[in-house]
N, C-alpha and C. Protein backbone atom coordinates (compact mmCIF):
# COMPACT_ATOMS: atom_id res chain seq x y z
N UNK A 1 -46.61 -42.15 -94.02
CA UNK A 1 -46.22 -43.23 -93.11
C UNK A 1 -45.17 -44.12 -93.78
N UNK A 2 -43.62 -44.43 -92.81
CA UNK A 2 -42.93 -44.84 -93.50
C UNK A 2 -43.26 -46.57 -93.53
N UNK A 3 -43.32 -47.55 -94.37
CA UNK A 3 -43.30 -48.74 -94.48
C UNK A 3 -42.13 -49.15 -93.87
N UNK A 4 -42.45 -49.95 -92.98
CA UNK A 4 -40.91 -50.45 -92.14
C UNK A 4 -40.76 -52.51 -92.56
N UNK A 5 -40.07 -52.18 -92.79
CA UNK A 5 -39.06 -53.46 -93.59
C UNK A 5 -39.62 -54.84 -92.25
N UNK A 6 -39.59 -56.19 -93.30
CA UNK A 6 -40.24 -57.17 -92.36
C UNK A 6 -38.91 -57.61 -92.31
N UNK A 7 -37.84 -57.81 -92.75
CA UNK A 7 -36.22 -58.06 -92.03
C UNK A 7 -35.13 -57.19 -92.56
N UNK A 8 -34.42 -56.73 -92.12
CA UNK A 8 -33.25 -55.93 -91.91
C UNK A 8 -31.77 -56.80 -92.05
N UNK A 9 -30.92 -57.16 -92.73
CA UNK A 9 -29.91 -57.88 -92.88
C UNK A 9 -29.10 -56.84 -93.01
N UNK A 10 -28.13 -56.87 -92.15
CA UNK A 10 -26.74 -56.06 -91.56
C UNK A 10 -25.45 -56.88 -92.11
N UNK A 11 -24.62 -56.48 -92.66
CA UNK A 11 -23.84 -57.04 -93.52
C UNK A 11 -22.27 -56.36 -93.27
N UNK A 12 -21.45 -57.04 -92.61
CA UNK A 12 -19.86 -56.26 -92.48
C UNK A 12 -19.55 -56.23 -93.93
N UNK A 13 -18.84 -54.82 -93.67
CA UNK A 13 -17.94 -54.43 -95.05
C UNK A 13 -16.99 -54.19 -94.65
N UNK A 14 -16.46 -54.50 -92.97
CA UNK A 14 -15.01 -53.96 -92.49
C UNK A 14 -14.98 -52.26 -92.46
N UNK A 15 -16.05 -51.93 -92.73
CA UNK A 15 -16.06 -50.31 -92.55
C UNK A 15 -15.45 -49.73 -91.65
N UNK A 16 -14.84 -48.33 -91.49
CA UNK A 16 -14.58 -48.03 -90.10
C UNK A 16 -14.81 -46.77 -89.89
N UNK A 17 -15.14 -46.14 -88.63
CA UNK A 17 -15.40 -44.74 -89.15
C UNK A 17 -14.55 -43.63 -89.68
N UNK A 18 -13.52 -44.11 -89.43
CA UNK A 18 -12.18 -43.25 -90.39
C UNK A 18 -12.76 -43.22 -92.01
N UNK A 19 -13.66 -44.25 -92.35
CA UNK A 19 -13.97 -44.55 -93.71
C UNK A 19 -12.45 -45.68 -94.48
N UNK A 20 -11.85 -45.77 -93.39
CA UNK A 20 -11.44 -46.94 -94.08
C UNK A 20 -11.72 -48.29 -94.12
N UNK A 21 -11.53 -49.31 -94.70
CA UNK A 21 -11.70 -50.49 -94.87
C UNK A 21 -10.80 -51.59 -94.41
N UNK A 22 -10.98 -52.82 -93.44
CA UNK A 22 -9.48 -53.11 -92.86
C UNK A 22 -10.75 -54.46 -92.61
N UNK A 23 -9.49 -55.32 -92.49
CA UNK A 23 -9.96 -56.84 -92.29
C UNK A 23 -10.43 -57.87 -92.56
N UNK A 24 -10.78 -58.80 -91.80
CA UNK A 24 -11.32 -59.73 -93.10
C UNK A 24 -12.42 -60.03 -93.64
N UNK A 25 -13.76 -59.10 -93.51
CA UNK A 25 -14.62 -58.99 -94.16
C UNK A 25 -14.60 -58.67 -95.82
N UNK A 26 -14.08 -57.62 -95.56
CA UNK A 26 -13.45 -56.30 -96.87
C UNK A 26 -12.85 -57.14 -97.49
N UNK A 27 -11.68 -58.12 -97.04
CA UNK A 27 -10.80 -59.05 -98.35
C UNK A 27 -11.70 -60.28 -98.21
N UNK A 28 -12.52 -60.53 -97.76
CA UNK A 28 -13.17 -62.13 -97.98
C UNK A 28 -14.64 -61.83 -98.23
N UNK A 29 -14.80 -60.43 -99.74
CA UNK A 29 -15.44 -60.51 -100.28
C UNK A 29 -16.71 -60.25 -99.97
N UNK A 30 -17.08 -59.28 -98.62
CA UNK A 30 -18.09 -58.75 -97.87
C UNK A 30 -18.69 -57.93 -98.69
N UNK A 31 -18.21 -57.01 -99.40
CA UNK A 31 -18.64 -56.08 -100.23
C UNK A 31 -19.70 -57.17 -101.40
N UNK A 32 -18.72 -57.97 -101.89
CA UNK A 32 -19.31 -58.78 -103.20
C UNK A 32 -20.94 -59.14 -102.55
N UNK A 33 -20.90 -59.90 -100.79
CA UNK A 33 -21.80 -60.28 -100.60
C UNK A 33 -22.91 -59.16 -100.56
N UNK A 34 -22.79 -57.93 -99.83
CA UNK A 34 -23.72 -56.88 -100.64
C UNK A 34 -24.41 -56.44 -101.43
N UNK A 35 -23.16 -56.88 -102.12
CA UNK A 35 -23.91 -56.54 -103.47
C UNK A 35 -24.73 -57.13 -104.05
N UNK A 36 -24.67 -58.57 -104.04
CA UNK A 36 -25.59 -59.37 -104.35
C UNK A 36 -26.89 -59.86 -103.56
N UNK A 37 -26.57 -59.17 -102.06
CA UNK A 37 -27.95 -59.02 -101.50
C UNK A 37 -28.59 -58.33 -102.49
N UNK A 38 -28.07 -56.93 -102.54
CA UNK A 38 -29.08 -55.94 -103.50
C UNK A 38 -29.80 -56.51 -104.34
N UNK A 39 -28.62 -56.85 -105.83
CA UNK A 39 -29.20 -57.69 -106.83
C UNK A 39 -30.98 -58.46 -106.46
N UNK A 40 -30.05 -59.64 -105.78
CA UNK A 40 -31.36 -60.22 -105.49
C UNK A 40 -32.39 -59.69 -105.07
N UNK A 41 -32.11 -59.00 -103.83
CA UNK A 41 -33.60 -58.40 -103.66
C UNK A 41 -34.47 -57.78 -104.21
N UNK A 42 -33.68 -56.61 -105.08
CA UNK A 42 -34.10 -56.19 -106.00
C UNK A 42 -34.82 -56.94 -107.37
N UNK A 43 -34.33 -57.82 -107.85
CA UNK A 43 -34.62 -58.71 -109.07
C UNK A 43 -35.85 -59.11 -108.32
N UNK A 44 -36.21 -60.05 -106.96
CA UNK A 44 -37.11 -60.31 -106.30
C UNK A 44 -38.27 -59.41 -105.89
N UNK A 45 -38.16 -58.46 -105.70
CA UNK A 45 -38.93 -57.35 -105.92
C UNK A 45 -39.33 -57.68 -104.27
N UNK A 46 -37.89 -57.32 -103.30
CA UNK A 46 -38.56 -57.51 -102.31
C UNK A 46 -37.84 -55.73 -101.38
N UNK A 47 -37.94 -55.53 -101.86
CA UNK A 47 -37.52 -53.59 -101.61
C UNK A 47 -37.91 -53.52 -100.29
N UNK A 48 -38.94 -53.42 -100.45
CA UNK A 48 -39.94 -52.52 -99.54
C UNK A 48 -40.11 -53.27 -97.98
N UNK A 49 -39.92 -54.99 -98.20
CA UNK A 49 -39.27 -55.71 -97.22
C UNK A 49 -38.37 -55.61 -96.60
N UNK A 50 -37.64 -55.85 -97.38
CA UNK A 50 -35.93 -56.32 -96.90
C UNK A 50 -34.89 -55.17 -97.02
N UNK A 51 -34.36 -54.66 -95.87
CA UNK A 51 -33.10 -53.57 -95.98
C UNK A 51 -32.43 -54.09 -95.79
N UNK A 52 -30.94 -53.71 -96.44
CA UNK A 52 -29.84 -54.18 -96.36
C UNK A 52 -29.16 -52.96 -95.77
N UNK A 53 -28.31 -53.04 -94.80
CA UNK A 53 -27.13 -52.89 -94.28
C UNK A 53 -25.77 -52.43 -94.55
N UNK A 54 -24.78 -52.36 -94.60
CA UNK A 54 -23.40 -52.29 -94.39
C UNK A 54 -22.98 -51.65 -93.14
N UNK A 55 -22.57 -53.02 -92.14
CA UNK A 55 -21.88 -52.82 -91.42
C UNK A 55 -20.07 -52.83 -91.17
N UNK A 56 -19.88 -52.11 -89.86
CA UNK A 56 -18.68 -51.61 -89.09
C UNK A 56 -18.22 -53.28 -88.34
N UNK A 57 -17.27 -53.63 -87.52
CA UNK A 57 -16.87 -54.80 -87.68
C UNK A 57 -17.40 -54.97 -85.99
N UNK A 58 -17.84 -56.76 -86.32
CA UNK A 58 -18.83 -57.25 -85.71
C UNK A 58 -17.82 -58.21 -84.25
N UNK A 59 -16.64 -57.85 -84.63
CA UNK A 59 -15.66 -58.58 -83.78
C UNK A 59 -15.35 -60.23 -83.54
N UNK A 60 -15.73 -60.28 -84.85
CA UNK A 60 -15.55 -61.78 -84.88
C UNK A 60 -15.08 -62.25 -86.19
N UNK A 61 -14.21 -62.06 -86.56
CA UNK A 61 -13.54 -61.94 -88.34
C UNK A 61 -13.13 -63.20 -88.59
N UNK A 62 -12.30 -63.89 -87.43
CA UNK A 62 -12.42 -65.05 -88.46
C UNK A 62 -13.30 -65.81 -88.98
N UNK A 63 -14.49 -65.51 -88.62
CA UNK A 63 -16.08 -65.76 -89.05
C UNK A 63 -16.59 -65.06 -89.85
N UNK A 64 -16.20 -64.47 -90.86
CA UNK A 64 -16.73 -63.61 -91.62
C UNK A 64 -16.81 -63.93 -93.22
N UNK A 65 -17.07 -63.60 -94.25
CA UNK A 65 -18.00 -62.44 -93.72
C UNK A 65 -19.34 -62.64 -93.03
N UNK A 66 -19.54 -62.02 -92.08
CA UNK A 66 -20.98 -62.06 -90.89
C UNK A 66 -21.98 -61.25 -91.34
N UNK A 67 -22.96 -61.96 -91.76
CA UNK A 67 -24.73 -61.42 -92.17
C UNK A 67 -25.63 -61.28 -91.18
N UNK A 68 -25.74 -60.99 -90.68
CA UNK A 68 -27.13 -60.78 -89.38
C UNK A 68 -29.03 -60.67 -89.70
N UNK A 69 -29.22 -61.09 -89.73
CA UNK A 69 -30.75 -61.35 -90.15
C UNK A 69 -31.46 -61.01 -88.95
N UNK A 70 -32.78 -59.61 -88.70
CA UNK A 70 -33.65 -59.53 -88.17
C UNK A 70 -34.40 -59.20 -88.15
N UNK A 71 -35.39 -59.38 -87.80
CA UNK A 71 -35.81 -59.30 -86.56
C UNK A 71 -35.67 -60.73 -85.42
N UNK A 72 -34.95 -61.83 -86.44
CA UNK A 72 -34.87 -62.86 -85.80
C UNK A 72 -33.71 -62.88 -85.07
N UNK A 73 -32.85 -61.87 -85.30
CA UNK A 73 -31.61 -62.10 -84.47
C UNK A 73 -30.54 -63.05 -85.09
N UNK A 74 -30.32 -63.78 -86.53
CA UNK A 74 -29.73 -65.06 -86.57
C UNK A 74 -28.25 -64.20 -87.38
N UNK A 75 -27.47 -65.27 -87.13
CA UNK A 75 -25.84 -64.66 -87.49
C UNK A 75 -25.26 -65.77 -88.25
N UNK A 76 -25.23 -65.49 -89.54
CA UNK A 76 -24.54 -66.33 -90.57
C UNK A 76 -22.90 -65.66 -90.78
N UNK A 77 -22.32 -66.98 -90.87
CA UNK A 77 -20.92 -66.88 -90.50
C UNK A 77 -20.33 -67.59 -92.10
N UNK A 78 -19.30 -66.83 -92.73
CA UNK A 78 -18.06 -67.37 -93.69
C UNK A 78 -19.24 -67.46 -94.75
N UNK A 79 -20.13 -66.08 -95.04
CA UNK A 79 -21.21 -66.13 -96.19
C UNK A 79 -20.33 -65.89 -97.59
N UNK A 80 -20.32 -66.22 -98.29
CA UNK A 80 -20.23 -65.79 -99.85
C UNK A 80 -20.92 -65.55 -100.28
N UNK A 81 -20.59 -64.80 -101.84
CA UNK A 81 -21.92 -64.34 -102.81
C UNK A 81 -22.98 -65.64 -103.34
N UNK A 82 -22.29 -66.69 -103.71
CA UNK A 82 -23.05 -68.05 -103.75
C UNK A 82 -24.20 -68.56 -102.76
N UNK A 83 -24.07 -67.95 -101.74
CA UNK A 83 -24.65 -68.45 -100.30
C UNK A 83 -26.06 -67.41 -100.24
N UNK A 84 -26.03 -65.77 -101.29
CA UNK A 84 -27.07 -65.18 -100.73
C UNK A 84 -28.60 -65.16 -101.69
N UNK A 85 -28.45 -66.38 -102.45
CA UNK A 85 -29.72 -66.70 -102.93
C UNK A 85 -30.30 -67.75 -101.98
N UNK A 86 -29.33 -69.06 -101.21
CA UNK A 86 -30.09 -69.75 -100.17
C UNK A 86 -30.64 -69.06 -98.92
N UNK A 87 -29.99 -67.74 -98.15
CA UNK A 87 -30.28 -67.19 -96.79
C UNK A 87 -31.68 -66.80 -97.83
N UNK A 88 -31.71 -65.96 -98.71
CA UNK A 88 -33.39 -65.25 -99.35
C UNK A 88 -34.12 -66.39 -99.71
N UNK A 89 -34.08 -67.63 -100.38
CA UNK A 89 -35.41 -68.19 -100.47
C UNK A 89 -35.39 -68.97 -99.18
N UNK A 90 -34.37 -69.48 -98.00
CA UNK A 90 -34.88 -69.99 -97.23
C UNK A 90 -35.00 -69.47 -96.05
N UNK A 91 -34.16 -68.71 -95.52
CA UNK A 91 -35.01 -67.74 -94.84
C UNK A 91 -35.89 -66.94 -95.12
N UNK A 92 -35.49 -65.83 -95.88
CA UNK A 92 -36.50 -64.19 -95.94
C UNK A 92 -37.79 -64.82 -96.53
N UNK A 93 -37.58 -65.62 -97.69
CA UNK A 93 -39.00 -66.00 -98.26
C UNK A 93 -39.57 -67.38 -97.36
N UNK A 94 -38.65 -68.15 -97.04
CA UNK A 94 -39.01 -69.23 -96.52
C UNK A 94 -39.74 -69.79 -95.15
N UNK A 95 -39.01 -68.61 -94.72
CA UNK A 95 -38.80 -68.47 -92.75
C UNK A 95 -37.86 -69.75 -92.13
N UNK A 96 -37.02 -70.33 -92.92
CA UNK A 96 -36.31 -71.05 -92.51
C UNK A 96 -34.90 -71.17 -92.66
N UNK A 97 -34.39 -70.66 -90.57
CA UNK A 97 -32.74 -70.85 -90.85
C UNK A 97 -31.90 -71.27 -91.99
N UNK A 98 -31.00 -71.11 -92.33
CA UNK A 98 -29.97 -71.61 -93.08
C UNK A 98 -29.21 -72.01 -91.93
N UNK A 99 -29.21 -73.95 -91.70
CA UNK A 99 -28.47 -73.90 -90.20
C UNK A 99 -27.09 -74.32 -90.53
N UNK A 100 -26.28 -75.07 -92.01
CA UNK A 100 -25.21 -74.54 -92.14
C UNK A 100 -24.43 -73.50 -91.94
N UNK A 101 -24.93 -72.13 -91.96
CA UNK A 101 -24.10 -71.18 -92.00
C UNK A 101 -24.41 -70.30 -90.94
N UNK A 102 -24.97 -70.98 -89.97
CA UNK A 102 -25.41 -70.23 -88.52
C UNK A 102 -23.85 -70.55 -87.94
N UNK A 103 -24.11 -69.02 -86.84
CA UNK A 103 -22.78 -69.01 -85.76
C UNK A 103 -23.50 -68.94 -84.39
């Protein structure tokens, strides 16, 4: 039985299905924010919770990079790598929006 994740965070990387990379996710450091989802989650030892994502483009770039958090549905807008230790202890661990960086 597979363990299914208590939130799912979807994360633009400007991906495309050509496999190229274009926009302003990809140059405003979308990837970095990825990565440091991982990190953290990982260091947090929250695996088995929390999946992370890399998404295709969410159509809204000058808002980006765009994090999506669910099962709640919430859309954090212009995230940096600085920004993804507050969305994890106050949302994922917290249960509470980050309402700065809501769109």
């Amino acid at each position: 039985m597979m363990q299914k994740p208590t939130h799912h965070i979807f994360i633009c990387t400007s991906s495309r299905p050509t496999g190229q990379q274009k926009g302003f996710c990809h140059t405003k450091e979308g990837v970095d924010v990825m990565a440091k989802f991982i990190e953290e989650i990982d260091d947090r030892e929250l695996g088995g919770d929390v999946f992370v994502t890399n998404t295709g483009c969410f159509g809204i770039c000058e808002k980006g990079p765009i994090v999506v958090v669910y099962p709640e549905n919430v859309w954090y807008g212009s995230v940096g790598p600085d920004d993804v230790a507050e969305i994890l202890d106050s949302h994922i661990e917290g249960g509470m929006v980050v309402e700065r960086l809501t769109i």
